[in-house]
Protein backbone atom coordinates (compact mmCIF):
# COMPACT_ATOMS: atom_id res chain seq x y z
CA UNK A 1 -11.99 0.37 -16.85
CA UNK A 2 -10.47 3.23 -15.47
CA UNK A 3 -12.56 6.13 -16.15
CA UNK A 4 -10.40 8.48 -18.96
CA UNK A 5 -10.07 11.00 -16.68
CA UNK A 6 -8.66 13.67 -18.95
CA UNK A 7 -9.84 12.58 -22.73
CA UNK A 8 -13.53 11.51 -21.25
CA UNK A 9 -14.64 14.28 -19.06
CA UNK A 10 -12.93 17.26 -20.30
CA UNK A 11 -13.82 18.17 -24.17
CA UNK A 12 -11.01 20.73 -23.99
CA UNK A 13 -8.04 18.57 -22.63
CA UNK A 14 -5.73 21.14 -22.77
CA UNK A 15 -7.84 22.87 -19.78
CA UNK A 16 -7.59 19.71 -17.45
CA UNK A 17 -4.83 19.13 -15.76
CA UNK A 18 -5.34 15.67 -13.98
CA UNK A 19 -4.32 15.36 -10.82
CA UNK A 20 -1.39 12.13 -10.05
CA UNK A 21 -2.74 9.23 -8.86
CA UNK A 22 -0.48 7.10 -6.53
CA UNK A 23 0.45 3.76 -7.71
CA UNK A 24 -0.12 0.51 -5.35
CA UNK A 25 -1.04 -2.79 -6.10
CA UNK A 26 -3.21 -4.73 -3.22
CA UNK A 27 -3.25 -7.74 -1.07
CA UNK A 28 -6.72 -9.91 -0.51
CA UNK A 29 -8.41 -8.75 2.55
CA UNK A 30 -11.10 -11.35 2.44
CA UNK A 31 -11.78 -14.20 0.12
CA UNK A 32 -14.11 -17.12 -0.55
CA UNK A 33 -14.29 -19.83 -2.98
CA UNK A 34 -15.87 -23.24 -2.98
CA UNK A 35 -13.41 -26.04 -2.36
CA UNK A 36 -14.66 -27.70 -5.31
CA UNK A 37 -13.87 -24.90 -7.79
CA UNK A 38 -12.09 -25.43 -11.19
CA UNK A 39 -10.19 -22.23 -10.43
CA UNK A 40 -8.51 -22.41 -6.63
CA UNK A 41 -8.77 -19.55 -4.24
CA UNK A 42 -5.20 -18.75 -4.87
CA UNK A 43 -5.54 -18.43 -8.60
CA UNK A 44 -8.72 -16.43 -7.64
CA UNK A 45 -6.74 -14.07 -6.23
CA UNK A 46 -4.04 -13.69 -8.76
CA UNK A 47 -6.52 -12.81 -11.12
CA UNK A 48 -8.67 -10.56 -9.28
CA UNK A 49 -5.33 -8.78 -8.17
CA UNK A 50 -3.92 -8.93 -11.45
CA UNK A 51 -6.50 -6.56 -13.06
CA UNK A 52 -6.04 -4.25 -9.65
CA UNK A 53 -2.57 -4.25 -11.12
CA UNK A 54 -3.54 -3.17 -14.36
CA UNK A 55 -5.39 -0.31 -13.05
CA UNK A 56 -2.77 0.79 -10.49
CA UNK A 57 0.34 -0.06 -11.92
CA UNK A 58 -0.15 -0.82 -15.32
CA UNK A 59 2.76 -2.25 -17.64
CA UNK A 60 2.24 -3.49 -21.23
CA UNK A 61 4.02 -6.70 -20.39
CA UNK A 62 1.36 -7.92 -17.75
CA UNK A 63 -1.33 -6.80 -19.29
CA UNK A 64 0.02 -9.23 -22.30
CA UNK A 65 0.27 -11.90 -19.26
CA UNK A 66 -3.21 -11.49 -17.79
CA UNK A 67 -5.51 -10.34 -20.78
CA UNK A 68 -6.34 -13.00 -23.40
CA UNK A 69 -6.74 -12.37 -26.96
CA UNK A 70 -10.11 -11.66 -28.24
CA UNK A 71 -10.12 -9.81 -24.87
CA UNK A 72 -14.17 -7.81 -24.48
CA UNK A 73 -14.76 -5.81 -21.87
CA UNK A 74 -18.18 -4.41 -20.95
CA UNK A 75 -19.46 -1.78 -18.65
CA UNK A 76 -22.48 0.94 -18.06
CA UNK A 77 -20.45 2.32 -15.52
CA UNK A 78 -17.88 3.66 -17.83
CA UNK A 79 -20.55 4.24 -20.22
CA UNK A 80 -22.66 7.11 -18.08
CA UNK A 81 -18.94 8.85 -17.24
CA UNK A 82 -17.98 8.80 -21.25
CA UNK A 83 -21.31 10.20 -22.26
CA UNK A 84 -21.97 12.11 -19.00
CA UNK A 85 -23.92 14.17 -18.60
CA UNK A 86 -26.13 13.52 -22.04
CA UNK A 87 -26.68 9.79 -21.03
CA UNK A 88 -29.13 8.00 -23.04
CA UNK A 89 -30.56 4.42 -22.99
CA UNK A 90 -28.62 3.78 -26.67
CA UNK A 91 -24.88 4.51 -24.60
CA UNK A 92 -25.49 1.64 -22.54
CA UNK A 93 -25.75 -2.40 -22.84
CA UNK A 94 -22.66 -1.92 -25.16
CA UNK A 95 -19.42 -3.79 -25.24
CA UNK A 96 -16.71 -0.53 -23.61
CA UNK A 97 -13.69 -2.29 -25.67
CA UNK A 98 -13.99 -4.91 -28.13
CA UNK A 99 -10.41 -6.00 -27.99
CA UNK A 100 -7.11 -6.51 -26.26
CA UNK A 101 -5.36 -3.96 -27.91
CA UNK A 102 -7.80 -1.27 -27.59
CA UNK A 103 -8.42 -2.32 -23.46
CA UNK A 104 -4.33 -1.81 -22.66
CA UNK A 105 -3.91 1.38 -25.26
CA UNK A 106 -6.57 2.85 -23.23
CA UNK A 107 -5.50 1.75 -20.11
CA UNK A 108 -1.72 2.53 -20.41
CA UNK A 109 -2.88 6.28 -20.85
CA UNK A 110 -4.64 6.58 -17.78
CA UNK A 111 -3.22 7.95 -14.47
CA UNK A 112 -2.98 4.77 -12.02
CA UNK A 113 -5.71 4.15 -9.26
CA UNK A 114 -4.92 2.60 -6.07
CA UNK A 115 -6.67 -0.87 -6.27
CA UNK A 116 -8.00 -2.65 -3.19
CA UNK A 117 -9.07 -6.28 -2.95
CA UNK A 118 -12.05 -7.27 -0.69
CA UNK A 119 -13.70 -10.52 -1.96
CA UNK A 120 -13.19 -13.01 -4.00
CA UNK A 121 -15.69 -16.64 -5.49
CA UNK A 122 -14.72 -18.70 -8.49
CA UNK A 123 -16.05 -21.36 -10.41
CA UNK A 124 -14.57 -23.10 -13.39
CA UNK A 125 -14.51 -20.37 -15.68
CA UNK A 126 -14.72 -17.22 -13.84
CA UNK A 127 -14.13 -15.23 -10.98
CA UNK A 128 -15.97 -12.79 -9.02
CA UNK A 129 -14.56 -9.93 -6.60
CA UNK A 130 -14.82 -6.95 -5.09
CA UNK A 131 -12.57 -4.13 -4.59
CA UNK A 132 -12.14 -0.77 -3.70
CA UNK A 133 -10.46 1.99 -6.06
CA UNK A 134 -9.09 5.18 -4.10
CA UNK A 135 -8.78 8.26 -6.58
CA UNK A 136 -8.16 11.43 -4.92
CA UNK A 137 -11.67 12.13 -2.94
CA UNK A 138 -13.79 9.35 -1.66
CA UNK A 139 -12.92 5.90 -2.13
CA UNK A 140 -15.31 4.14 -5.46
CA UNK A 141 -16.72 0.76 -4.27
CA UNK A 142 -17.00 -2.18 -7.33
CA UNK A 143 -17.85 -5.42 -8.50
CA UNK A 144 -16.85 -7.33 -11.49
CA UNK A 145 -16.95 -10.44 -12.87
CA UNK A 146 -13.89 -11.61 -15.12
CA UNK A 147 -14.98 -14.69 -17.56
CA UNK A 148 -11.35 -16.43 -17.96
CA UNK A 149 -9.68 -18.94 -20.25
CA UNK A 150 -6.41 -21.87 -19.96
CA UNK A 151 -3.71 -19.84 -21.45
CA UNK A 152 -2.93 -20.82 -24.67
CA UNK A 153 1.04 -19.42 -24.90
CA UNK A 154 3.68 -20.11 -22.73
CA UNK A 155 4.61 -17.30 -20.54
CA UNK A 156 1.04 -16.07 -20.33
CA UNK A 157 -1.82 -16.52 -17.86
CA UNK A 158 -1.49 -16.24 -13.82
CA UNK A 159 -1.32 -19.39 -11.34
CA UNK A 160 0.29 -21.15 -8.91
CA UNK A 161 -0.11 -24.56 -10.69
CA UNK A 162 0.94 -25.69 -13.79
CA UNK A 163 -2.86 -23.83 -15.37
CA UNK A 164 -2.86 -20.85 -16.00
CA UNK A 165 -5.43 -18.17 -16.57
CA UNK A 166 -6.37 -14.96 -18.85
CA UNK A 167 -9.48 -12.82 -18.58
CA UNK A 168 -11.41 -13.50 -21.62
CA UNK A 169 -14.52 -11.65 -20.66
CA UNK A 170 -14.81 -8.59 -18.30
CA UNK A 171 -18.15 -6.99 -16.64
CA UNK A 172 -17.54 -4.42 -14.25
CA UNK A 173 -19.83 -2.16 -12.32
CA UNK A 174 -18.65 0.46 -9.78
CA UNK A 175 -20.12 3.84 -7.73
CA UNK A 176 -19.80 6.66 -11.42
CA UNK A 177 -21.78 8.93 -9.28
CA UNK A 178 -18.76 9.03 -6.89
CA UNK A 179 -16.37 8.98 -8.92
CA UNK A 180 -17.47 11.74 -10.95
CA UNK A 181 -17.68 14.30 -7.28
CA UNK A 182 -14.03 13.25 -6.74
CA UNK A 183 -13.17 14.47 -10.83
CA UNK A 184 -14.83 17.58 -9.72
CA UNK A 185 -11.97 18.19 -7.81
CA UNK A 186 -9.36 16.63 -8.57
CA UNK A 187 -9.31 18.03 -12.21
CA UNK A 188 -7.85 21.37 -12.11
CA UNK A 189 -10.48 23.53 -14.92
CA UNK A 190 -13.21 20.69 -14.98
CA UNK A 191 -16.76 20.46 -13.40
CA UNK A 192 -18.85 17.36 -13.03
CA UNK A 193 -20.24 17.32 -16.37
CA UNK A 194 -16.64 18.28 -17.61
CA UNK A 195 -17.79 21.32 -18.62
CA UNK A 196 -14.67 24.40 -19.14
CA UNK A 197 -14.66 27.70 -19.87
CA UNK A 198 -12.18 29.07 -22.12
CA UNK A 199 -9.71 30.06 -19.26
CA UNK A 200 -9.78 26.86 -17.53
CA UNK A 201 -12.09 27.74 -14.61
CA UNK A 202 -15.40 25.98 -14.12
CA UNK A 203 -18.38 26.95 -15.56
């Protein structure tokens, strides 16, 4: 989910030198969930915050904790920055990862991104939320939708109960267009596009 700042953008990595991120992990601002809900508003919120943890703060021990096995995760979002700017209609629609292992490798070589919760709604099997990222720039408004499961191994899954959940299934839309003005500048040798010349200034 986080965008691959340095291996996506910038064909000549050794060019781009990302700028640090800071690392926080949020706190709801604002949630709803029907009373009714298989999934309570407080497990709601572990999840949702759980994968803000991920991208801020991530460690290879929660992400075993939060993300299930047989873990997909799918978004056009990520797709238009990985094939940016050469976008065509054949990048998107696709599953981004296709398992657990490739989600965290990917994941634990990013920079983090400071993760804000805004909203959250559940049902019995998933749970929607917004959130704001903050890279360096302007701030990257999103929505997802993560498709959870029961845990099936002790010591995994979040919740205050005695049920606990994994994400199973992950959609995930956010602003690219944004987020690729604030890679503009805050990667040191890369434009938009992630075009370089062979010094390291922009094209």
């Amino acid at each position: 989910m986080r965008v691959f700042v340095a291996t996506v953008l910038c064909p000549l990595v050794a060019h781009c030198a990302a700028q640090p991120f800071n690392s926080t992990s949020s706190k709801l601002s604002n949630s709803t969930s029907n009373s009714t809900s298989c999934i309570s508003a407080a497990d709601a919120v572990l999840i949702a915050d759980g994968f803000g943890q991920i991208l801020s703060n991530f460690s290879t021990s929660f992400g075993d904790i939060l993300i299930a096995d047989g873990y997909t995760d799918q978004s056009d979002s990520v797709a238009t920055l990985m094939h940016s700017p050469n976008v065509i209609a054949s990048d998107l629609g696709k599953i981004t990862f296709d398992s657990k292992a490739s989600f965290l490798a990917g994941e634990q070589a990013q920079p983090g991104v400071p993760f804000k919760l805004l909203n959250t709604w559940s049902s019995c099997n998933a749970v929607t939320f917004r959130y704001v990222l903050s890279p360096p720039g302007l701030n990257v408004q999103g929505i997802a939708v993560a498709e959870v499961e029961e845990a099936k191994k002790n010591g995994t899954g979040v919740g205050e109960g005695t049920k606990k959940w994994q994400i199973k299934t992950f959609y995930g839309e956010f602003n690219s267009a944004v987020w690729l003005t604030d890679l503009k500048s805050g990667i040191t040798g890369c434009d938009v596009s992630g075009n370089v010349t062979g010094n390291g200034t922009v094209a």
